[in-house]
PDB file of N, CA and C in Angstrom:
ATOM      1  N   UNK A   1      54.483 105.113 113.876  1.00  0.00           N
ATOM      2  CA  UNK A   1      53.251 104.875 113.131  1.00  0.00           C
ATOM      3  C   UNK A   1      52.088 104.700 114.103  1.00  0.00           C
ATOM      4  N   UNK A   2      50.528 105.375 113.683  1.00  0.00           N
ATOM      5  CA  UNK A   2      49.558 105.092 114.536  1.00  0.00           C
ATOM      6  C   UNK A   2      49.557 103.600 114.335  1.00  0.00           C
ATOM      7  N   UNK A   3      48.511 103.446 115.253  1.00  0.00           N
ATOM      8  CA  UNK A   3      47.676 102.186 115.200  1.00  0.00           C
ATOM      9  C   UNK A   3      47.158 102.163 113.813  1.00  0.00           C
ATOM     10  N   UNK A   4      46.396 102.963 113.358  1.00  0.00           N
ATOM     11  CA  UNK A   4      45.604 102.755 111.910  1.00  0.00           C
ATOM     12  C   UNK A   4      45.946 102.761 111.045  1.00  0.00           C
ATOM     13  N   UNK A   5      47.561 103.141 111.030  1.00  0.00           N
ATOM     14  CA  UNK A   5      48.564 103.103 109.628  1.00  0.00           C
ATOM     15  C   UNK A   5      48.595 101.772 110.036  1.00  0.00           C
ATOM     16  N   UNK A   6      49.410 101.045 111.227  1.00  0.00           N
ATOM     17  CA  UNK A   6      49.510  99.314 111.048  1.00  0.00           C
ATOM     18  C   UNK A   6      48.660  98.493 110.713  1.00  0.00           C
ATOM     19  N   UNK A   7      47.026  99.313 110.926  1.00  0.00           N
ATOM     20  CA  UNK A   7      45.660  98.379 110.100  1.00  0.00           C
ATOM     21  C   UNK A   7      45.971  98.252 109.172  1.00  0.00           C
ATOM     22  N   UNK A   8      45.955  99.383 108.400  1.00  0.00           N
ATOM     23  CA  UNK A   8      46.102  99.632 106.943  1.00  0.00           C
ATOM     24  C   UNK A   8      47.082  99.000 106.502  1.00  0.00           C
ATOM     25  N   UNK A   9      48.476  98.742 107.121  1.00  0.00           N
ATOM     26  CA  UNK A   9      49.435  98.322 106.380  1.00  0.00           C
ATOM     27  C   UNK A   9      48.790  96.352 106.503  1.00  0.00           C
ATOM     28  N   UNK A  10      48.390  96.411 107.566  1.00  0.00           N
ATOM     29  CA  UNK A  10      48.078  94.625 107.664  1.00  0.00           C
ATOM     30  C   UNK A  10      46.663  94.024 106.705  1.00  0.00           C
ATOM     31  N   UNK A  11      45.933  95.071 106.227  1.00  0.00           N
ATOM     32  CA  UNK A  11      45.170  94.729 105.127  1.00  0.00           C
ATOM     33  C   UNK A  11      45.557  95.081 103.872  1.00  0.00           C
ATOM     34  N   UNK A  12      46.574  95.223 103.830  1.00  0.00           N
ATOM     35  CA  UNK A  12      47.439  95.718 102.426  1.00  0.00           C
ATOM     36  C   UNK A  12      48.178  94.281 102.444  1.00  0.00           C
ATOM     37  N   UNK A  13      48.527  93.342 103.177  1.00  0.00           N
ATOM     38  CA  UNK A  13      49.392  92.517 103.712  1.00  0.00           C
ATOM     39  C   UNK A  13      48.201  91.180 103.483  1.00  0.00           C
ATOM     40  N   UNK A  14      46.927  91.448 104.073  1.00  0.00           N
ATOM     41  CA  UNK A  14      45.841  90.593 103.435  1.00  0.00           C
ATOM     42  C   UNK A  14      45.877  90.147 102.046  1.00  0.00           C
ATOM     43  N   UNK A  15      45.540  91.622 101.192  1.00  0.00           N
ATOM     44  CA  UNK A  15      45.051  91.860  99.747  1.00  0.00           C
ATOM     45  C   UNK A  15      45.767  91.156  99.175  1.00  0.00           C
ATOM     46  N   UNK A  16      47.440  91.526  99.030  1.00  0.00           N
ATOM     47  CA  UNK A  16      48.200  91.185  98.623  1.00  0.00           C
ATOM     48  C   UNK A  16      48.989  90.040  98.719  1.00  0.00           C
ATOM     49  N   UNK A  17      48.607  89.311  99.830  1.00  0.00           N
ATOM     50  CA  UNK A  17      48.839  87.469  99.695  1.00  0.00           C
ATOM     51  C   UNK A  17      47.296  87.086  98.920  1.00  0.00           C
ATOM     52  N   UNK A  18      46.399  87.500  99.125  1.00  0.00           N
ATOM     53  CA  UNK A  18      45.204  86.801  98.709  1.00  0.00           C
ATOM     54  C   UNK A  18      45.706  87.038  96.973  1.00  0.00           C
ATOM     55  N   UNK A  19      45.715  87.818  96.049  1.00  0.00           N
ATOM     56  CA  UNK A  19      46.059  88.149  95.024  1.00  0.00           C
ATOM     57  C   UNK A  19      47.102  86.774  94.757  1.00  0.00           C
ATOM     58  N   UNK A  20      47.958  87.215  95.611  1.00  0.00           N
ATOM     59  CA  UNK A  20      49.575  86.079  94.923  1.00  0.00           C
ATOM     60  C   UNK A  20      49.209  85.066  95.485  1.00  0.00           C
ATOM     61  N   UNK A  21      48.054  84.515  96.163  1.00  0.00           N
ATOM     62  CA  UNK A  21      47.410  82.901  95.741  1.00  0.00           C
ATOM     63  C   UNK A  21      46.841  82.900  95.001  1.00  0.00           C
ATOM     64  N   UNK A  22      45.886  83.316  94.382  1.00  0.00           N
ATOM     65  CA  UNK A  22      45.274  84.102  93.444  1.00  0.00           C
ATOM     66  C   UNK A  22      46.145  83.612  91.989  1.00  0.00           C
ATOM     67  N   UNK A  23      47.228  84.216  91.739  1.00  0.00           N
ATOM     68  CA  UNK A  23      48.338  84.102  90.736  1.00  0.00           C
ATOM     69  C   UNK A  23      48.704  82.819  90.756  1.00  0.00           C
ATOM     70  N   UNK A  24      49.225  81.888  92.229  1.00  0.00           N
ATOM     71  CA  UNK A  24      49.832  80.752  91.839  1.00  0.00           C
ATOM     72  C   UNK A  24      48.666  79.534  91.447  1.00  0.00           C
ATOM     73  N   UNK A  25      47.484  79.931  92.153  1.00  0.00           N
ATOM     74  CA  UNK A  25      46.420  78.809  91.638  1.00  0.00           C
ATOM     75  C   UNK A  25      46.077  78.762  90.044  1.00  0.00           C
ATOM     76  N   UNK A  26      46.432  80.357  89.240  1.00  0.00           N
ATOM     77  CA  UNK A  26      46.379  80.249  87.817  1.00  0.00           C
ATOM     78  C   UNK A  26      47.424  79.287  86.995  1.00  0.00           C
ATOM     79  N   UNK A  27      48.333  79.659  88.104  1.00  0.00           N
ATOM     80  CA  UNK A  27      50.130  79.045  87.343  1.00  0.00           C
ATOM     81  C   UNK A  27      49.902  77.721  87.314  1.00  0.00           C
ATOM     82  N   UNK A  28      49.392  77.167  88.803  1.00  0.00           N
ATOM     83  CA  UNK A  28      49.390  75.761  89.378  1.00  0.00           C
ATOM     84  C   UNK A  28      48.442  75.030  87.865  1.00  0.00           C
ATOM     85  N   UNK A  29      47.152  75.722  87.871  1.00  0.00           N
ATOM     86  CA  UNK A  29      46.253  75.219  86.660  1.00  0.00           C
ATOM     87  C   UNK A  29      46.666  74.963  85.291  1.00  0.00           C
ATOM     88  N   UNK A  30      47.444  76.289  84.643  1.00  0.00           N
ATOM     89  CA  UNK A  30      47.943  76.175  83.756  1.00  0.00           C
ATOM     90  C   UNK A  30      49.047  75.053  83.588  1.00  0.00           C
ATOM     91  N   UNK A  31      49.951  74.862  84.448  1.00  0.00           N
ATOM     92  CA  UNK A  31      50.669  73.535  84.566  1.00  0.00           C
ATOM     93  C   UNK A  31      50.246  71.930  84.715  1.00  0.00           C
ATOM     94  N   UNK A  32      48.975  72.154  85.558  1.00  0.00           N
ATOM     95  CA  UNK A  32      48.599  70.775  85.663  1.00  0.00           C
ATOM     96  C   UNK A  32      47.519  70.186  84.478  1.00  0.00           C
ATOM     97  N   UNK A  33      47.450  71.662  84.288  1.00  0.00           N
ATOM     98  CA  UNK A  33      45.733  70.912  82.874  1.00  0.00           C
ATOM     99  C   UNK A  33      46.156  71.513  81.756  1.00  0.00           C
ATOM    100  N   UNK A  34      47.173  72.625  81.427  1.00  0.00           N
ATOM    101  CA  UNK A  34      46.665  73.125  80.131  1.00  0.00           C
ATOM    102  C   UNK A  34      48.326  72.316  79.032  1.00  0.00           C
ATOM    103  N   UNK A  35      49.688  72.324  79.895  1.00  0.00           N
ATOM    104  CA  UNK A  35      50.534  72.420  79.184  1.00  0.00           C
ATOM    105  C   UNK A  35      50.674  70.789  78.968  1.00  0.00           C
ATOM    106  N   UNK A  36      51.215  70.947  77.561  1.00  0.00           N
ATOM    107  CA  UNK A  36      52.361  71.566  76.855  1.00  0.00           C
ATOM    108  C   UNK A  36      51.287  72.557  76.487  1.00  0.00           C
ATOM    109  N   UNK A  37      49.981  72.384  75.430  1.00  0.00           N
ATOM    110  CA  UNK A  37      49.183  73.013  74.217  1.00  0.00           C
ATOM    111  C   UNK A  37      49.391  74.247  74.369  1.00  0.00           C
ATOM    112  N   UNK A  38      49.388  74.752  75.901  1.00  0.00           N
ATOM    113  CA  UNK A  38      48.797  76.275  76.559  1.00  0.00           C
ATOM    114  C   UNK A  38      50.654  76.966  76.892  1.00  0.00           C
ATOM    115  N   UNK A  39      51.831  76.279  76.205  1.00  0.00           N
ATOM    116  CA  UNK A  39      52.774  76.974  76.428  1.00  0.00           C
ATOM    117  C   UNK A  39      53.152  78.498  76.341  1.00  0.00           C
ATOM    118  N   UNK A  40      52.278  78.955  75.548  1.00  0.00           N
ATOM    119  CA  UNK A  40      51.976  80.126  75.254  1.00  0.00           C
ATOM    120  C   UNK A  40      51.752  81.536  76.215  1.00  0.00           C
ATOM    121  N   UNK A  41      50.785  80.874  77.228  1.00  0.00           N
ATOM    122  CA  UNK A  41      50.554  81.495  77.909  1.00  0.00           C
ATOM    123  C   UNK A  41      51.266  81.597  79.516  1.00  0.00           C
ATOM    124  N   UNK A  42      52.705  80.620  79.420  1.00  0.00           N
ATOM    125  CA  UNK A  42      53.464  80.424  80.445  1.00  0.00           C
ATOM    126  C   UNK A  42      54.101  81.716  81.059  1.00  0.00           C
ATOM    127  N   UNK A  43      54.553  82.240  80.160  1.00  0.00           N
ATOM    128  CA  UNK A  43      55.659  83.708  80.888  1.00  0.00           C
ATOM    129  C   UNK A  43      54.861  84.818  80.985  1.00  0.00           C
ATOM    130  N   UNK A  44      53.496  85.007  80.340  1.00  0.00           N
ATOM    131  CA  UNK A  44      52.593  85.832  81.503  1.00  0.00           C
ATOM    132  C   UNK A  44      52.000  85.576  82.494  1.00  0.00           C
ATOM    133  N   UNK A  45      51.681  84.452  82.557  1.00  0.00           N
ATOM    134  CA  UNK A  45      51.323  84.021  84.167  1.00  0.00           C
ATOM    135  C   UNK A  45      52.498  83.855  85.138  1.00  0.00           C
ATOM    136  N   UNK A  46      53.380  83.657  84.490  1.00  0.00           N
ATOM    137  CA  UNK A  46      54.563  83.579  85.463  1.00  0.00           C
ATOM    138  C   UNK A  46      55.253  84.476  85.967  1.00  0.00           C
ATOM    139  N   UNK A  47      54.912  85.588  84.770  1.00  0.00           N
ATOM    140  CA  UNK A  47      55.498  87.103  85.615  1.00  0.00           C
ATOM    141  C   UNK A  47      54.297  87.719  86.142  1.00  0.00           C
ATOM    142  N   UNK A  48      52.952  87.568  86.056  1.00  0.00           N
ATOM    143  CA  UNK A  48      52.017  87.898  86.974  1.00  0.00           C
ATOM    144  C   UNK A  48      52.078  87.795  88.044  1.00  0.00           C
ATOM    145  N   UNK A  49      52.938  86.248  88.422  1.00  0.00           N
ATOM    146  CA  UNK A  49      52.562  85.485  90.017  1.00  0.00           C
ATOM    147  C   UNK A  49      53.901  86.272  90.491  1.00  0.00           C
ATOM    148  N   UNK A  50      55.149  86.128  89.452  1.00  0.00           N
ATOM    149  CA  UNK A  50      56.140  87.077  90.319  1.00  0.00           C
ATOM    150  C   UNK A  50      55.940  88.280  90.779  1.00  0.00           C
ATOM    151  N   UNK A  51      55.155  89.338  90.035  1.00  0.00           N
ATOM    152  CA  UNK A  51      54.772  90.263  90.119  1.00  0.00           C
ATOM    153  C   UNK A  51      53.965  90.417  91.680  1.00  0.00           C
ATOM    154  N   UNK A  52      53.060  89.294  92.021  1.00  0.00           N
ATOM    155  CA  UNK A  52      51.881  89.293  92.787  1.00  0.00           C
ATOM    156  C   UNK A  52      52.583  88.962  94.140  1.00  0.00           C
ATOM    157  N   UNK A  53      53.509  88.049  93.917  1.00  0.00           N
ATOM    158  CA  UNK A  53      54.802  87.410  95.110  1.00  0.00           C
ATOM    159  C   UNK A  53      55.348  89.164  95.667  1.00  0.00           C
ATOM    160  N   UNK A  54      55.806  89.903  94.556  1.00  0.00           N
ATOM    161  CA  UNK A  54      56.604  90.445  95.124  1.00  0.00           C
ATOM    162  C   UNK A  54      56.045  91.822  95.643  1.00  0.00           C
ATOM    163  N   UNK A  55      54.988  91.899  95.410  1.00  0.00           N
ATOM    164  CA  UNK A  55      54.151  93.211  95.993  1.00  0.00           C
ATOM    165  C   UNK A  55      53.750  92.764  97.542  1.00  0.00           C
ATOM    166  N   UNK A  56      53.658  91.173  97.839  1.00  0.00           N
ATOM    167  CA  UNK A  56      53.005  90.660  98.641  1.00  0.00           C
ATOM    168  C   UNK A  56      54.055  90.828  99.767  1.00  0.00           C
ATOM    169  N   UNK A  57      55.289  90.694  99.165  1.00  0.00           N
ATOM    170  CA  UNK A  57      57.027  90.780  99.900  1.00  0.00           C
ATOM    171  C   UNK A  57      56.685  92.068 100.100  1.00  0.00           C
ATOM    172  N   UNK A  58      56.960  92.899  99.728  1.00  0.00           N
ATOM    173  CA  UNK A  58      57.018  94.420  99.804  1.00  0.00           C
ATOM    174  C   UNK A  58      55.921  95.388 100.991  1.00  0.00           C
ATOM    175  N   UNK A  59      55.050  94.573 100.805  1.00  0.00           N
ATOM    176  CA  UNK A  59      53.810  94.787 101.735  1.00  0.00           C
ATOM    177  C   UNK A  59      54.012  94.301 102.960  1.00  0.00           C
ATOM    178  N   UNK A  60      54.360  93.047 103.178  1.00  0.00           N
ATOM    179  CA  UNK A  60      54.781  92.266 104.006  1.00  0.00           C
ATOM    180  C   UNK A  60      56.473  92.794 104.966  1.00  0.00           C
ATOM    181  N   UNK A  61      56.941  93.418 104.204  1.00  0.00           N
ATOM    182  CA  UNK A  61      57.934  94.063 104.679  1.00  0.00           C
ATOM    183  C   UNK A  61      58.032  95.301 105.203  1.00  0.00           C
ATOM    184  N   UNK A  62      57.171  96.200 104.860  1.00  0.00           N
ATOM    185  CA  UNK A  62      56.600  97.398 105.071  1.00  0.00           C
ATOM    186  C   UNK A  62      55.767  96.752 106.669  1.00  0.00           C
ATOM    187  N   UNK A  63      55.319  96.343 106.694  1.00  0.00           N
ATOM    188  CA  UNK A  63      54.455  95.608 108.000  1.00  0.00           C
ATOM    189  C   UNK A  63      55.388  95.619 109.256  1.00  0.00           C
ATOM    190  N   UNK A  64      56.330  94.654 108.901  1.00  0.00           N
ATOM    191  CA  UNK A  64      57.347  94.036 109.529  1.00  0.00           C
ATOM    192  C   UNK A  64      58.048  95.602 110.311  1.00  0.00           C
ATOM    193  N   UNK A  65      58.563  96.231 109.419  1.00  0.00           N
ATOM    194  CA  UNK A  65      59.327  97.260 109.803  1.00  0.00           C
ATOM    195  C   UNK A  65      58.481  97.864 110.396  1.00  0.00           C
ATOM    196  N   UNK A  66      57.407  98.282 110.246  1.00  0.00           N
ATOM    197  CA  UNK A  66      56.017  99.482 111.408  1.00  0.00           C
ATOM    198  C   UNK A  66      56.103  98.937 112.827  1.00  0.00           C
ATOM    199  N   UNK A  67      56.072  97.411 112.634  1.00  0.00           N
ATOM    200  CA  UNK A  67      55.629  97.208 113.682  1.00  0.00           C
ATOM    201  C   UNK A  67      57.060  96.706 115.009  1.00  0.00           C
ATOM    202  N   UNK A  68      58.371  96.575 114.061  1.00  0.00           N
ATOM    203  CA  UNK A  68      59.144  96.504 114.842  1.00  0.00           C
ATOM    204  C   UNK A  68      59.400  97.665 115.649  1.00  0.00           C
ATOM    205  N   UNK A  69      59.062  99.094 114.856  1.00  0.00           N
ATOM    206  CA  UNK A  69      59.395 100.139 115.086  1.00  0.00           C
ATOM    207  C   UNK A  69      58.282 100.534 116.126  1.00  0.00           C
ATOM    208  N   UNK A  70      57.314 100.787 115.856  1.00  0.00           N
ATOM    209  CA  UNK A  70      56.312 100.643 117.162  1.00  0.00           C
ATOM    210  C   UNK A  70      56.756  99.833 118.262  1.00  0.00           C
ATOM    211  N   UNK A  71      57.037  98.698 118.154  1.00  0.00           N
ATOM    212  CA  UNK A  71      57.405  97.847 119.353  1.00  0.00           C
ATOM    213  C   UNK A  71      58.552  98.793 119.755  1.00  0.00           C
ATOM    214  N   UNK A  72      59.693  99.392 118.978  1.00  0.00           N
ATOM    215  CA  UNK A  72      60.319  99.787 119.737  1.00  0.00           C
ATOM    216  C   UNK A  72      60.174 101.209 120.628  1.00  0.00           C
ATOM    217  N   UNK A  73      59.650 101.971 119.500  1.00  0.00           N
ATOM    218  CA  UNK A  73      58.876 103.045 120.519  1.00  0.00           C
ATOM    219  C   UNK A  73      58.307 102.965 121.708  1.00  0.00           C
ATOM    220  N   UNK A  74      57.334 101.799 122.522  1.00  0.00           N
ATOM    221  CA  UNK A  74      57.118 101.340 123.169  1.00  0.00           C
ATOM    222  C   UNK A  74      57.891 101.221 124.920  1.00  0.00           C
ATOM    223  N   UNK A  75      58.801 100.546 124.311  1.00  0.00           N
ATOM    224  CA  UNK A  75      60.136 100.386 124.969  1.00  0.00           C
ATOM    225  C   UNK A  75      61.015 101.560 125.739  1.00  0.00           C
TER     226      UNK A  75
END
């Protein structure tokens, strides 16, 4: 991988934790102020934040592997 694919992959790696804090500060809210009343709205925020977790994994893993692999090219 160039250099500018590992940019790209490390602001993909940004976006996507900022988002899945993003998600858990909704979850965190909805738990601390809205429930029980707001039970309603529990299992879409909760599969949002999973959703947001796991793109953030995926991104984050994609990273991991470029850059081990670069490092090893290197070598």
């Amino acid at each position: 991988m160039t250099s500018e694919d590992i940019r790209k992959l490390e602001k993909e790696v940004k976006k996507t934790k900022r988002l899945a804090s993003e998600q858990a500060m909704e979850l965190h809210d909805l738990i601390e102020d809205r429930l029980p009343d707001a039970y309603g709205e529990l299992m879409g925020i909760a599969t949002a934040t999973f959703a947001a977790c796991k793109a953030w994994d995926e991104a984050n893993q994609q990273l991991n592997a470029a850059l081990a692999s670069s490092a090893g090219a290197e070598s």
